[in-house]
C-alpha atoms as a PDB file:
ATOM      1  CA  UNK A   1     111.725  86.311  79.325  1.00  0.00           C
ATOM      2  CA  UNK A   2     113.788  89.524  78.345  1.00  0.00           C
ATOM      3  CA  UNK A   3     113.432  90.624  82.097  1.00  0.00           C
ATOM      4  CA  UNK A   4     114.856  87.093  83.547  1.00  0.00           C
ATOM      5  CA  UNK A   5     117.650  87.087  81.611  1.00  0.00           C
ATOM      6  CA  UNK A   6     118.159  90.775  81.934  1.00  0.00           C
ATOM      7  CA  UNK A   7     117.051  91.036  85.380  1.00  0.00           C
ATOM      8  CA  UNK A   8     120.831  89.444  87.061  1.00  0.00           C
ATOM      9  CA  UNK A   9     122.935  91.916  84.973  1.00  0.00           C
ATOM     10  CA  UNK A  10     120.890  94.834  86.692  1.00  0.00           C
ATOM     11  CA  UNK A  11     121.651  93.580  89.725  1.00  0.00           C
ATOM     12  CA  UNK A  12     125.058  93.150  89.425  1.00  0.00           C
ATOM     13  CA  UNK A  13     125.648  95.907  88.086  1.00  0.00           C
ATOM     14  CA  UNK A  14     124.225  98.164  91.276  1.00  0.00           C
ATOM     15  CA  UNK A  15     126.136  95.992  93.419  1.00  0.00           C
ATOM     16  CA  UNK A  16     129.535  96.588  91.725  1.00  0.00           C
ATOM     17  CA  UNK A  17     128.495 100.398  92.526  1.00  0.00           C
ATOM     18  CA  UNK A  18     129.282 102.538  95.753  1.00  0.00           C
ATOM     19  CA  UNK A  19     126.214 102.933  97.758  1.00  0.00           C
ATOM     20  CA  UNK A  20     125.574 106.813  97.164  1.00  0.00           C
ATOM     21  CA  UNK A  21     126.486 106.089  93.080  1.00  0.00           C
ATOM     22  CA  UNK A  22     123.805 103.224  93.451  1.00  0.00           C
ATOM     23  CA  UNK A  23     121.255 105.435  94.518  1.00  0.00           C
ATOM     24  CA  UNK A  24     122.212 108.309  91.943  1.00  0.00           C
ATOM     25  CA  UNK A  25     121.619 105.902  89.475  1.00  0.00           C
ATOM     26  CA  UNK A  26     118.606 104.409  90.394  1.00  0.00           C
ATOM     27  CA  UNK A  27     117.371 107.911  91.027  1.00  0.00           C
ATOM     28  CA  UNK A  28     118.142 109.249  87.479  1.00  0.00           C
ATOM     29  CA  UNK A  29     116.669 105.593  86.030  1.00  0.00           C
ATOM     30  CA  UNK A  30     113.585 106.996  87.759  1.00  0.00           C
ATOM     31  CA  UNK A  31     113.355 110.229  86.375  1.00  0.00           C
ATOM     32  CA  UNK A  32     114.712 109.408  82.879  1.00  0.00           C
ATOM     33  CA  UNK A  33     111.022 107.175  83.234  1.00  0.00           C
ATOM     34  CA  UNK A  34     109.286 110.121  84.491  1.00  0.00           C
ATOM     35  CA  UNK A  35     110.780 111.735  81.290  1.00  0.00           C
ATOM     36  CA  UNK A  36     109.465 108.973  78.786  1.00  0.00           C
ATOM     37  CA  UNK A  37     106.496 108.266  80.325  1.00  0.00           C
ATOM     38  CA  UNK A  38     103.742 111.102  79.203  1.00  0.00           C
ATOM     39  CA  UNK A  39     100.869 109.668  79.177  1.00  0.00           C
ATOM     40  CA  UNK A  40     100.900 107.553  82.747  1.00  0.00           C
ATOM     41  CA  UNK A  41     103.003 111.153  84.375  1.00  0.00           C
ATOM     42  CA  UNK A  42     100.352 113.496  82.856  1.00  0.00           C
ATOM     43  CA  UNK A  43      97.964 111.176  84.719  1.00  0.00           C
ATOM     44  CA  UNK A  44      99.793 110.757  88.146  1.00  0.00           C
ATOM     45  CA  UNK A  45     100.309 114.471  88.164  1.00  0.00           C
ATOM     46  CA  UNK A  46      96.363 115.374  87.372  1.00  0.00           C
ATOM     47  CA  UNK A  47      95.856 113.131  90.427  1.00  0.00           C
ATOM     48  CA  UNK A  48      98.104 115.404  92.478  1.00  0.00           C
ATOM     49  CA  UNK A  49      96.688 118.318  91.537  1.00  0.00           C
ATOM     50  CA  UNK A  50      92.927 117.145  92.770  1.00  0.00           C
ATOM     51  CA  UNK A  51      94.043 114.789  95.785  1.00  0.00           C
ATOM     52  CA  UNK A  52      96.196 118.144  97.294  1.00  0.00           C
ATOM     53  CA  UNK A  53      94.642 121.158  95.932  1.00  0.00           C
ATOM     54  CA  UNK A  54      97.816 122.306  94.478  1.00  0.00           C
ATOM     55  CA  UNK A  55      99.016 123.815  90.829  1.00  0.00           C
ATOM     56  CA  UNK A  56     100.084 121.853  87.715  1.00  0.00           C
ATOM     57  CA  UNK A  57     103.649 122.962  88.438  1.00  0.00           C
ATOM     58  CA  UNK A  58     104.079 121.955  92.007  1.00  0.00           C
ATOM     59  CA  UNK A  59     102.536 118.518  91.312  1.00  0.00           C
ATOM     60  CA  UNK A  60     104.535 118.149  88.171  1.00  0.00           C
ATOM     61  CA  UNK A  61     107.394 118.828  90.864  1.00  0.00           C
ATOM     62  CA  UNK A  62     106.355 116.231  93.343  1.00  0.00           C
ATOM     63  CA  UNK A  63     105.506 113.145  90.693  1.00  0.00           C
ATOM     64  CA  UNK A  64     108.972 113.606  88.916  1.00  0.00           C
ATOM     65  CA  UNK A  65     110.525 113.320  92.653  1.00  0.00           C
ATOM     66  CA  UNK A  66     108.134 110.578  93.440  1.00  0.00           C
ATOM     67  CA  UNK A  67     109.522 108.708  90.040  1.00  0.00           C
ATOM     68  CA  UNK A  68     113.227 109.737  91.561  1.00  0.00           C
ATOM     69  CA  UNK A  69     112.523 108.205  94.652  1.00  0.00           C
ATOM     70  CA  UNK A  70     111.089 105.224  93.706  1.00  0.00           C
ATOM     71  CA  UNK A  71     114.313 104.341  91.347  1.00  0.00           C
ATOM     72  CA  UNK A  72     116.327 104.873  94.462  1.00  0.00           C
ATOM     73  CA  UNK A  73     114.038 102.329  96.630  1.00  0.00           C
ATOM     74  CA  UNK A  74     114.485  99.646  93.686  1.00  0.00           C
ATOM     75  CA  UNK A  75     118.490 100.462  93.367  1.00  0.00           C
ATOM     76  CA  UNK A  76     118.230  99.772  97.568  1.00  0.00           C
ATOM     77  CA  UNK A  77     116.373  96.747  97.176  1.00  0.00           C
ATOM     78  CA  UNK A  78     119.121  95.481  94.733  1.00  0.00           C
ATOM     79  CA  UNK A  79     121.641  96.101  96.899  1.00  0.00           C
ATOM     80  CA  UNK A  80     119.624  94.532  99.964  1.00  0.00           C
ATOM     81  CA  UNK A  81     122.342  91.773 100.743  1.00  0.00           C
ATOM     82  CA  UNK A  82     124.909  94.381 100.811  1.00  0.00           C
ATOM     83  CA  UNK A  83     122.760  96.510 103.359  1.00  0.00           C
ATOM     84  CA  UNK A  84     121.810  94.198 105.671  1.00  0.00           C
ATOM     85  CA  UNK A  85     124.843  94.172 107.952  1.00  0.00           C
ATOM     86  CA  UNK A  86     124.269  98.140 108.085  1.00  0.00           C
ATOM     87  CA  UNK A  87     120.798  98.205 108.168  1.00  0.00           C
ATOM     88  CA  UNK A  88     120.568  99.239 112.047  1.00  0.00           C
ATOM     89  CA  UNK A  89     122.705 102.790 110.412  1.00  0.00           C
ATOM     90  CA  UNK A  90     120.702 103.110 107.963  1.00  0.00           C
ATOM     91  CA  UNK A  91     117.249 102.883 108.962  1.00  0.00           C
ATOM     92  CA  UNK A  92     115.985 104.334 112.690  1.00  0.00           C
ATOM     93  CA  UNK A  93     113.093 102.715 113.953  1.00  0.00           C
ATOM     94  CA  UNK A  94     110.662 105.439 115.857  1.00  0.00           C
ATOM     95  CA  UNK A  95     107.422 104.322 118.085  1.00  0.00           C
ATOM     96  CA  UNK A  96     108.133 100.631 118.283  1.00  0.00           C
ATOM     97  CA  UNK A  97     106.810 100.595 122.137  1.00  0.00           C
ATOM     98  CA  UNK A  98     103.589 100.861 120.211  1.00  0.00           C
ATOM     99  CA  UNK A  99     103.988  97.365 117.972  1.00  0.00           C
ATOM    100  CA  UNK A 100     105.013  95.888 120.954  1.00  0.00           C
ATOM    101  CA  UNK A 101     102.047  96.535 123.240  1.00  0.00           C
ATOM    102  CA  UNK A 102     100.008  95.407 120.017  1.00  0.00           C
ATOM    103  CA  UNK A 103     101.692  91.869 120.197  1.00  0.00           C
ATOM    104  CA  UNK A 104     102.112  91.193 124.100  1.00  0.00           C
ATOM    105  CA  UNK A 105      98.115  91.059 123.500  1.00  0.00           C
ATOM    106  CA  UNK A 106      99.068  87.465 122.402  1.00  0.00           C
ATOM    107  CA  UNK A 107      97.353  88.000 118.920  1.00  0.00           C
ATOM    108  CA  UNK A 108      99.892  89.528 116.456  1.00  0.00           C
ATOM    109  CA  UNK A 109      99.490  92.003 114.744  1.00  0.00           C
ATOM    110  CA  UNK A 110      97.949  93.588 111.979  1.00  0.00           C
ATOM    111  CA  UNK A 111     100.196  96.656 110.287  1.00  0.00           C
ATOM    112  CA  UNK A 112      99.012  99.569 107.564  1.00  0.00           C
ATOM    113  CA  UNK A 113     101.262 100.878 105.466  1.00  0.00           C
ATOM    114  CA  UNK A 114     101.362 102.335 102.116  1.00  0.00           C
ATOM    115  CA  UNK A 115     103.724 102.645  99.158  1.00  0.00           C
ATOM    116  CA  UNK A 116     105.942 105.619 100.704  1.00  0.00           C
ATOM    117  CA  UNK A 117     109.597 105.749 100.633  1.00  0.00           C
ATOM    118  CA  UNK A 118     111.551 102.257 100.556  1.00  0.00           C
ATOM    119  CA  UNK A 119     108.478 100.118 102.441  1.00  0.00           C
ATOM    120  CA  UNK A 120     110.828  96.940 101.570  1.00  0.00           C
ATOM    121  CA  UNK A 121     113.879  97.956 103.476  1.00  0.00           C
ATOM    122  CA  UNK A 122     111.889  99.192 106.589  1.00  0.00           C
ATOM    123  CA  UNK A 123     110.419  95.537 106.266  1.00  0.00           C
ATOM    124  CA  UNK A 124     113.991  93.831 106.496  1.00  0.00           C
ATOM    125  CA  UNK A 125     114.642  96.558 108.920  1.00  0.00           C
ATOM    126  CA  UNK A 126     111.693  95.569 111.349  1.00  0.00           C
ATOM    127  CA  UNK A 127     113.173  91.305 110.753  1.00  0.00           C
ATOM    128  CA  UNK A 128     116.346  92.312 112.032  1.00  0.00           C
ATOM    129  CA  UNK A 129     114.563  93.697 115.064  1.00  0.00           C
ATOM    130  CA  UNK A 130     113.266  90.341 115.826  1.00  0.00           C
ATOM    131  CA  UNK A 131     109.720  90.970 114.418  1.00  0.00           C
ATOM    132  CA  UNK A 132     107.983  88.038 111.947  1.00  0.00           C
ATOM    133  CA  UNK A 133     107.036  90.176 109.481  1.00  0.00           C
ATOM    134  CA  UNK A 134     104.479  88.531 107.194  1.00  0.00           C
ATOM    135  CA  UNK A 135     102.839  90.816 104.072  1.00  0.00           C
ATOM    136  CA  UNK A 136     100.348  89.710 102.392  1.00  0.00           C
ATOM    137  CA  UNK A 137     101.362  89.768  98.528  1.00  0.00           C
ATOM    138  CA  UNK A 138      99.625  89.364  95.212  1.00  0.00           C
ATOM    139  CA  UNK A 139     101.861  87.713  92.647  1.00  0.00           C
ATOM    140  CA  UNK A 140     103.114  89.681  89.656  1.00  0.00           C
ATOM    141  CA  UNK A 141     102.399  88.766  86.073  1.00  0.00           C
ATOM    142  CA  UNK A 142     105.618  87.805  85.139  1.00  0.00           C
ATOM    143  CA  UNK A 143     106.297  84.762  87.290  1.00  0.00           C
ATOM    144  CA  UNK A 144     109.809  83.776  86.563  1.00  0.00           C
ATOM    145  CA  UNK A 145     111.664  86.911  86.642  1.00  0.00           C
ATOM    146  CA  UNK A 146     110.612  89.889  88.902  1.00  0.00           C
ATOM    147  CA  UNK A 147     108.065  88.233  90.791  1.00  0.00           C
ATOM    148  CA  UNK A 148     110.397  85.146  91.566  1.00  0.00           C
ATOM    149  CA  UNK A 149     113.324  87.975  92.347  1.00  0.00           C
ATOM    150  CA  UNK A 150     111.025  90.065  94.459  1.00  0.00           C
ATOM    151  CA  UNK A 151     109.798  86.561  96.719  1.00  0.00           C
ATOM    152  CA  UNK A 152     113.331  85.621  96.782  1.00  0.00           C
ATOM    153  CA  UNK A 153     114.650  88.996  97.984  1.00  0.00           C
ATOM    154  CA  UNK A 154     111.309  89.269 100.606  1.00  0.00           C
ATOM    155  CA  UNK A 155     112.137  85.626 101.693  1.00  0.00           C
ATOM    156  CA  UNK A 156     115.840  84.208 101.481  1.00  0.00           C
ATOM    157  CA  UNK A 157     117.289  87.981 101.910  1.00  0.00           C
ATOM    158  CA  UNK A 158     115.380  89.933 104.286  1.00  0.00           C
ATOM    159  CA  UNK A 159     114.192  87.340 105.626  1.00  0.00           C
ATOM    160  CA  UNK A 160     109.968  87.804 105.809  1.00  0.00           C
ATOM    161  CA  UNK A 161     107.256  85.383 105.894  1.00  0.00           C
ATOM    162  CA  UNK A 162     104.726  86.480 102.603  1.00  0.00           C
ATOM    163  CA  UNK A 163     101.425  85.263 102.737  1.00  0.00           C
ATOM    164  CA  UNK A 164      99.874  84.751  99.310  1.00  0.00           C
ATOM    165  CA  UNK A 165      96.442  86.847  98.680  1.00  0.00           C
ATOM    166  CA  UNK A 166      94.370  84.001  97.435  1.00  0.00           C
ATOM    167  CA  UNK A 167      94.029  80.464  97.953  1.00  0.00           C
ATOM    168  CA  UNK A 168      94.484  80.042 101.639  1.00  0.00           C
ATOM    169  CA  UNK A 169      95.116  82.941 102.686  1.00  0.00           C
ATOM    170  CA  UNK A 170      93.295  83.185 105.785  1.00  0.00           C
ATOM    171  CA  UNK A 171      94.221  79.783 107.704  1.00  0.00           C
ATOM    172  CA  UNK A 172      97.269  81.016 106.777  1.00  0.00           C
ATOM    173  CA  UNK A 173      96.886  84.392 108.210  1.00  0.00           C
ATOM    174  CA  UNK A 174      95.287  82.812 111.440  1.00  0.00           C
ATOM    175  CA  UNK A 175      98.272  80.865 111.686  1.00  0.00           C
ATOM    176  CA  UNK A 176     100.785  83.933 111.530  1.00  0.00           C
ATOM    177  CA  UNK A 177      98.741  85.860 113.893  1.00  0.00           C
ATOM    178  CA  UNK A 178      98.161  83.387 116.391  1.00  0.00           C
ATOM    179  CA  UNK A 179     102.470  82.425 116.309  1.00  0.00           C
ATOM    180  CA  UNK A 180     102.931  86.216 116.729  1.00  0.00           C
ATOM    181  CA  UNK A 181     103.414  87.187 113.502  1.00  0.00           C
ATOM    182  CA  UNK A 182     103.129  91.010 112.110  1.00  0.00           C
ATOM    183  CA  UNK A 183     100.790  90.763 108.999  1.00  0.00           C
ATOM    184  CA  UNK A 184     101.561  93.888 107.049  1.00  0.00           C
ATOM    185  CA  UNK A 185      98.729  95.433 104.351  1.00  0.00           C
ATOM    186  CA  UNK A 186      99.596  98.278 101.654  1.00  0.00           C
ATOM    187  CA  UNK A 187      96.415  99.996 102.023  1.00  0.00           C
ATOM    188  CA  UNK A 188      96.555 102.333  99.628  1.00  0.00           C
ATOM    189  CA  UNK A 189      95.772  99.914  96.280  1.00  0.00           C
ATOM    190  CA  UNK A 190      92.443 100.537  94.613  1.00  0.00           C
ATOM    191  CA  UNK A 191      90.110  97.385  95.580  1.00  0.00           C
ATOM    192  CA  UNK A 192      88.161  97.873  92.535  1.00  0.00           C
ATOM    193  CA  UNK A 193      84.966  95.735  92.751  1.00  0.00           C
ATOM    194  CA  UNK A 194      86.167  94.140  95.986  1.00  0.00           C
ATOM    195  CA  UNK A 195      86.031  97.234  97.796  1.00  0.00           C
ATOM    196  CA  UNK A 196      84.057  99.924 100.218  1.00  0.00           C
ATOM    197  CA  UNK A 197      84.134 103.554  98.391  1.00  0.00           C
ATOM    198  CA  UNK A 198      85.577 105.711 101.261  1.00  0.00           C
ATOM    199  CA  UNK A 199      87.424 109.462 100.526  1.00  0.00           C
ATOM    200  CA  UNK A 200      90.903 109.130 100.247  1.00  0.00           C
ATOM    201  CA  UNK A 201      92.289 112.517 100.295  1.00  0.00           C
ATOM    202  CA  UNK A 202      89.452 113.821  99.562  1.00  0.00           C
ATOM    203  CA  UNK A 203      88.074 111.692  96.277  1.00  0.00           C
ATOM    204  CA  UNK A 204      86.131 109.022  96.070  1.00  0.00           C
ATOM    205  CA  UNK A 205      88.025 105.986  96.193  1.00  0.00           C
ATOM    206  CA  UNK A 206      87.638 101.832  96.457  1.00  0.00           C
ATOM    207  CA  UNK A 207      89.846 100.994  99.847  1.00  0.00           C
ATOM    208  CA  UNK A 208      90.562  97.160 100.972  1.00  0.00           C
ATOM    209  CA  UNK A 209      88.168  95.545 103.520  1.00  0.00           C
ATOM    210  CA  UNK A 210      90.303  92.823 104.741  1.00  0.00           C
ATOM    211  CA  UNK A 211      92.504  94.989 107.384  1.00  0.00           C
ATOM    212  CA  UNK A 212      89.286  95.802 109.013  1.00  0.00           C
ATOM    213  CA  UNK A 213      87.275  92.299 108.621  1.00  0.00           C
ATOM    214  CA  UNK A 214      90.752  90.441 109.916  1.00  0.00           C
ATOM    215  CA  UNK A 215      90.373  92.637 113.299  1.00  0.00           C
ATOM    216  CA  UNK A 216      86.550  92.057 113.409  1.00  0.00           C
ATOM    217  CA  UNK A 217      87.372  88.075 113.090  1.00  0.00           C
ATOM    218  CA  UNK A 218      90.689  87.570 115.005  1.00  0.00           C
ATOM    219  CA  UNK A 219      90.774  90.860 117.128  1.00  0.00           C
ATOM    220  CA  UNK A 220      94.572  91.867 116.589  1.00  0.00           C
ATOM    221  CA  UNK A 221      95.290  95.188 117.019  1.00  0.00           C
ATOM    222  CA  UNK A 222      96.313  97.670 113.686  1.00  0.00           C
ATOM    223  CA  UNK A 223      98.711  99.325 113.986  1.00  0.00           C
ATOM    224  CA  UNK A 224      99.695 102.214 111.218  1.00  0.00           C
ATOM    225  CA  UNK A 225     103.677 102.449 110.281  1.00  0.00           C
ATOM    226  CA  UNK A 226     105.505 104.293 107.820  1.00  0.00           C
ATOM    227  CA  UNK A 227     108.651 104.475 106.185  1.00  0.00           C
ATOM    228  CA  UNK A 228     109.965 107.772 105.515  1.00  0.00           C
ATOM    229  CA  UNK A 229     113.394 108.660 103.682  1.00  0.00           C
ATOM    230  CA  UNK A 230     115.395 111.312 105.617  1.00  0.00           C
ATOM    231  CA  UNK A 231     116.525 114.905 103.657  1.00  0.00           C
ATOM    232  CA  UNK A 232     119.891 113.175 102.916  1.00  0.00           C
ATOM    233  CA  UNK A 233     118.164 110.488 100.707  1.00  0.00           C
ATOM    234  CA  UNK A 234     120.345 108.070 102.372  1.00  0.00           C
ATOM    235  CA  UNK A 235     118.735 106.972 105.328  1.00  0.00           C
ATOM    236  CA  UNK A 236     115.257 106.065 106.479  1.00  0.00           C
ATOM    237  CA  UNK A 237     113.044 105.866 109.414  1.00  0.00           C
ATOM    238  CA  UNK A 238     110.114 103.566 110.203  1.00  0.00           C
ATOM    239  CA  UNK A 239     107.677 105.284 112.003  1.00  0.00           C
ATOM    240  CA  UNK A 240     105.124 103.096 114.093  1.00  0.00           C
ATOM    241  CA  UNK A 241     102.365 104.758 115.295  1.00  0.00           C
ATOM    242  CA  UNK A 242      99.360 104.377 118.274  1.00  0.00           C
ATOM    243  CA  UNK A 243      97.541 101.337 118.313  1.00  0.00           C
ATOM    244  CA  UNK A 244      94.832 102.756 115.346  1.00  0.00           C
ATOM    245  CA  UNK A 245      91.513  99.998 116.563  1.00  0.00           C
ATOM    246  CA  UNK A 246      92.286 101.374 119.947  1.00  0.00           C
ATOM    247  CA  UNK A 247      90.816 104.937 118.944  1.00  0.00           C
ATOM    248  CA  UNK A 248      86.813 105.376 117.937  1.00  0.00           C
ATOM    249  CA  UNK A 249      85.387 106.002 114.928  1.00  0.00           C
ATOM    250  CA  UNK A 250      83.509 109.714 114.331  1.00  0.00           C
ATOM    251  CA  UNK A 251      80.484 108.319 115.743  1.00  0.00           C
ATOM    252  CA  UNK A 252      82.120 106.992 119.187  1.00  0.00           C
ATOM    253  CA  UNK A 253      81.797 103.533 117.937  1.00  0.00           C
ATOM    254  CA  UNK A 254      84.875 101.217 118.499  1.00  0.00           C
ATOM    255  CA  UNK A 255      87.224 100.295 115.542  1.00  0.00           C
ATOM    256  CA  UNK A 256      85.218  97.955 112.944  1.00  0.00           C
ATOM    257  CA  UNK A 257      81.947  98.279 114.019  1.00  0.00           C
ATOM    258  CA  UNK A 258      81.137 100.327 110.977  1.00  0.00           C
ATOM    259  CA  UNK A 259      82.929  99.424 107.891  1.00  0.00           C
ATOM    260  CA  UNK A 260      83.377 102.749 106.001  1.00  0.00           C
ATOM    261  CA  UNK A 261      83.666 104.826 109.266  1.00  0.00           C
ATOM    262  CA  UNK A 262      86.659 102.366 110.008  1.00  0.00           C
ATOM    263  CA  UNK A 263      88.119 102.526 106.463  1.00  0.00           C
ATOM    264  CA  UNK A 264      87.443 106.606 106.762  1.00  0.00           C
ATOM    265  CA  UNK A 265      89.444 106.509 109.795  1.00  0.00           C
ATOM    266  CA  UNK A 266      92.621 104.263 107.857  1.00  0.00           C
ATOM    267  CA  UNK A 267      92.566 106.876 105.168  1.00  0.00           C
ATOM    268  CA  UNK A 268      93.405 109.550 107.226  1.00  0.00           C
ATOM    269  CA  UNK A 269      96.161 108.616 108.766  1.00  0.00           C
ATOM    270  CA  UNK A 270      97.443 107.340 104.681  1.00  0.00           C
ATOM    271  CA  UNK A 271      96.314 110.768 103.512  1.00  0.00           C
ATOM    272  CA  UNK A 272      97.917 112.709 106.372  1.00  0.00           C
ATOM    273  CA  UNK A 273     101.357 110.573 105.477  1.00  0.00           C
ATOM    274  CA  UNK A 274     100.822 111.504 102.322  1.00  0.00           C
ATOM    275  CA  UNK A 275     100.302 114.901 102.730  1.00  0.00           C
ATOM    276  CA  UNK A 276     103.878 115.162 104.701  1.00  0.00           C
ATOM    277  CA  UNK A 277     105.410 113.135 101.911  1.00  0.00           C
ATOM    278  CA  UNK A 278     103.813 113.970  98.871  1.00  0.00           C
ATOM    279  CA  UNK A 279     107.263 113.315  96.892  1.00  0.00           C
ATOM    280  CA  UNK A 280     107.963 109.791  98.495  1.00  0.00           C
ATOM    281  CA  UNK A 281     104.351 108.147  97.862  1.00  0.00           C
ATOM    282  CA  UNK A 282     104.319 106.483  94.792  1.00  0.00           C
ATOM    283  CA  UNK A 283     101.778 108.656  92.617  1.00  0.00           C
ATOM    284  CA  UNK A 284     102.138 105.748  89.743  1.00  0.00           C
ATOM    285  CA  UNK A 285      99.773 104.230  91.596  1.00  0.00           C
ATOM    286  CA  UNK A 286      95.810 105.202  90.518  1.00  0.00           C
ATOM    287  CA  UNK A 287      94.217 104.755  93.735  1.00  0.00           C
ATOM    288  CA  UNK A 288      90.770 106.377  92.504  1.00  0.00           C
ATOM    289  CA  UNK A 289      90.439 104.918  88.673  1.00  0.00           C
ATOM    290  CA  UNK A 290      87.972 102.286  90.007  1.00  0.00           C
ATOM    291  CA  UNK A 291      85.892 104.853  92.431  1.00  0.00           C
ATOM    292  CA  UNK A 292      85.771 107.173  89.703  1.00  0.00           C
ATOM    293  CA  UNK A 293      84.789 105.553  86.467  1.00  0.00           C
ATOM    294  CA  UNK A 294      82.353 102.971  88.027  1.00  0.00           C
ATOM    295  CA  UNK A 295      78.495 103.506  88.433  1.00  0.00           C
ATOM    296  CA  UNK A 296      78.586 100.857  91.527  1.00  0.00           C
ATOM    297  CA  UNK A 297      79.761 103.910  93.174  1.00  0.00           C
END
């Protein structure tokens, strides 16, 4: 309740702001987090130190600027109405010849992405292209405030089509991929007991199946795209890359064919991304907890 009622003040309150101030403000709510958060950043950067093979102070580095970043991407997705009419400035689509050979197959298309950089705005950026863009999406706990903003701002503002994880989710799906639509997956979430263990940078981890079994049951091409904030923190670029199910597994075997060879081969194009990034992926996020504290494993 404290959050809906708190929630409009927030928003206003970016919006009265200059862009730039905006993001300086969401990025030191961020790190002022990163500050009072101990436990859950002592955590995050233990995970960075195993998943890269680096030292306690270079991943306490990255996690604080992961925390920065991801206060900027929630000050940007406040101030979404304002950016719209700018949002062809601010964020540079790369590789989009590659989407579009994916959907002249005449059956969608199935994107990977990942929590990097602002994944919302690159979203609303791909819309104003003239893309459906439809992500699946698990409703928060809080319906009523931040999940009803978040749908709203998804929906209404950038203009997306979500597709709710459970219920009917697939007749749903089949309809969005057989009207064209782009179905768009975070891949990086831990699966828990739903998933396939696969590596994932490395560490044993429980990845999503669905991205893979959707491909096996509908045949639409996946197709890997990231967003990516540029050095001046300002602007972004979505990078879409090769057609992914078009490329063999280790074994020679076509995309799908073998679950965790497929999965294997979606991890390493999240790890490599991740790997370039390491400060704009959102290290909050446990990917291994499941993986590593289960027997099923």
């Amino acid at each position: 309740m404290l959050g809906k009622r708190l929630l409009p003040f927030v928003v206003c309150f970016f919006n009265i702001l200059p862009h730039r101030v905006a993001l300086g403000l969401g990025s030191f709510l961020g790190t002022a987090l990163w500050f009072f958060s101990k436990r859950k950043v002592d955590r995050a950067e233990a995970r960075c130190v195993s998943a890269l093979g680096v030292g306690v102070t270079h991943a306490r580095r990255v996690v604080k600027r992961s925390y920065a970043n991801m206060g900027k991407c929630v000050a940007e997705f406040a101030l979404l109405n304002r950016l719209l009419p700018r949002l062809e400035s601010l964020v540079a689509i790369e590789g989009k010849q590659h989407l579009d050979e994916a959907l002249k197959r005449g059956k969608g298309a199935l994107v990977m992405t990942a929590h990097i950089d602002n994944w919302e705005l690159g979203g609303a950026r791909m819309v104003a292209e003239g893309y459906v863009i439809a992500p699946f999406y698990t409703p928060q706990r809080n319906k009523g405030g931040v999940n009803d903003w978040i749908v709203s701002r998804r929906t209404e503002t950038a203009g997306m089509r979500i597709i709710p994880s459970k219920g009917f989710a697939l007749r749903e799906a089949f309809r969005a991929l057989r009207d064209g639509s782009v179905l768009t997956f975070l891949q990086d979430l831990d699966a828990r007991e739903d998933g396939v263990c696969v590596p994932f940078l490395g560490l044993p981890a429980s990845c999503a199946t669905g991205l893979v079994k959707m491909h096996r049951k509908f045949g639409s091409p996946v197709v890997p795209i990231v967003v990516v904030r540029e050095p001046d923190g300002v602007h972004h670029k979505v990078v879409v890359q090769e057609i992914l199910s078009d490329m063999a597994d280790e074994d020679g075997n076509p995309f799908g064919v073998n679950m965790e060879k497929s999965l294997k081969m979606c991890n390493n194009v999240l790890g490599s991304w991740i790997a370039n990034h390491p400060e704009q992926w959102m290290w909050l996020l446990d990917k291994w907890r499941y993986a590593l504290r289960s027997r099923s494993f």
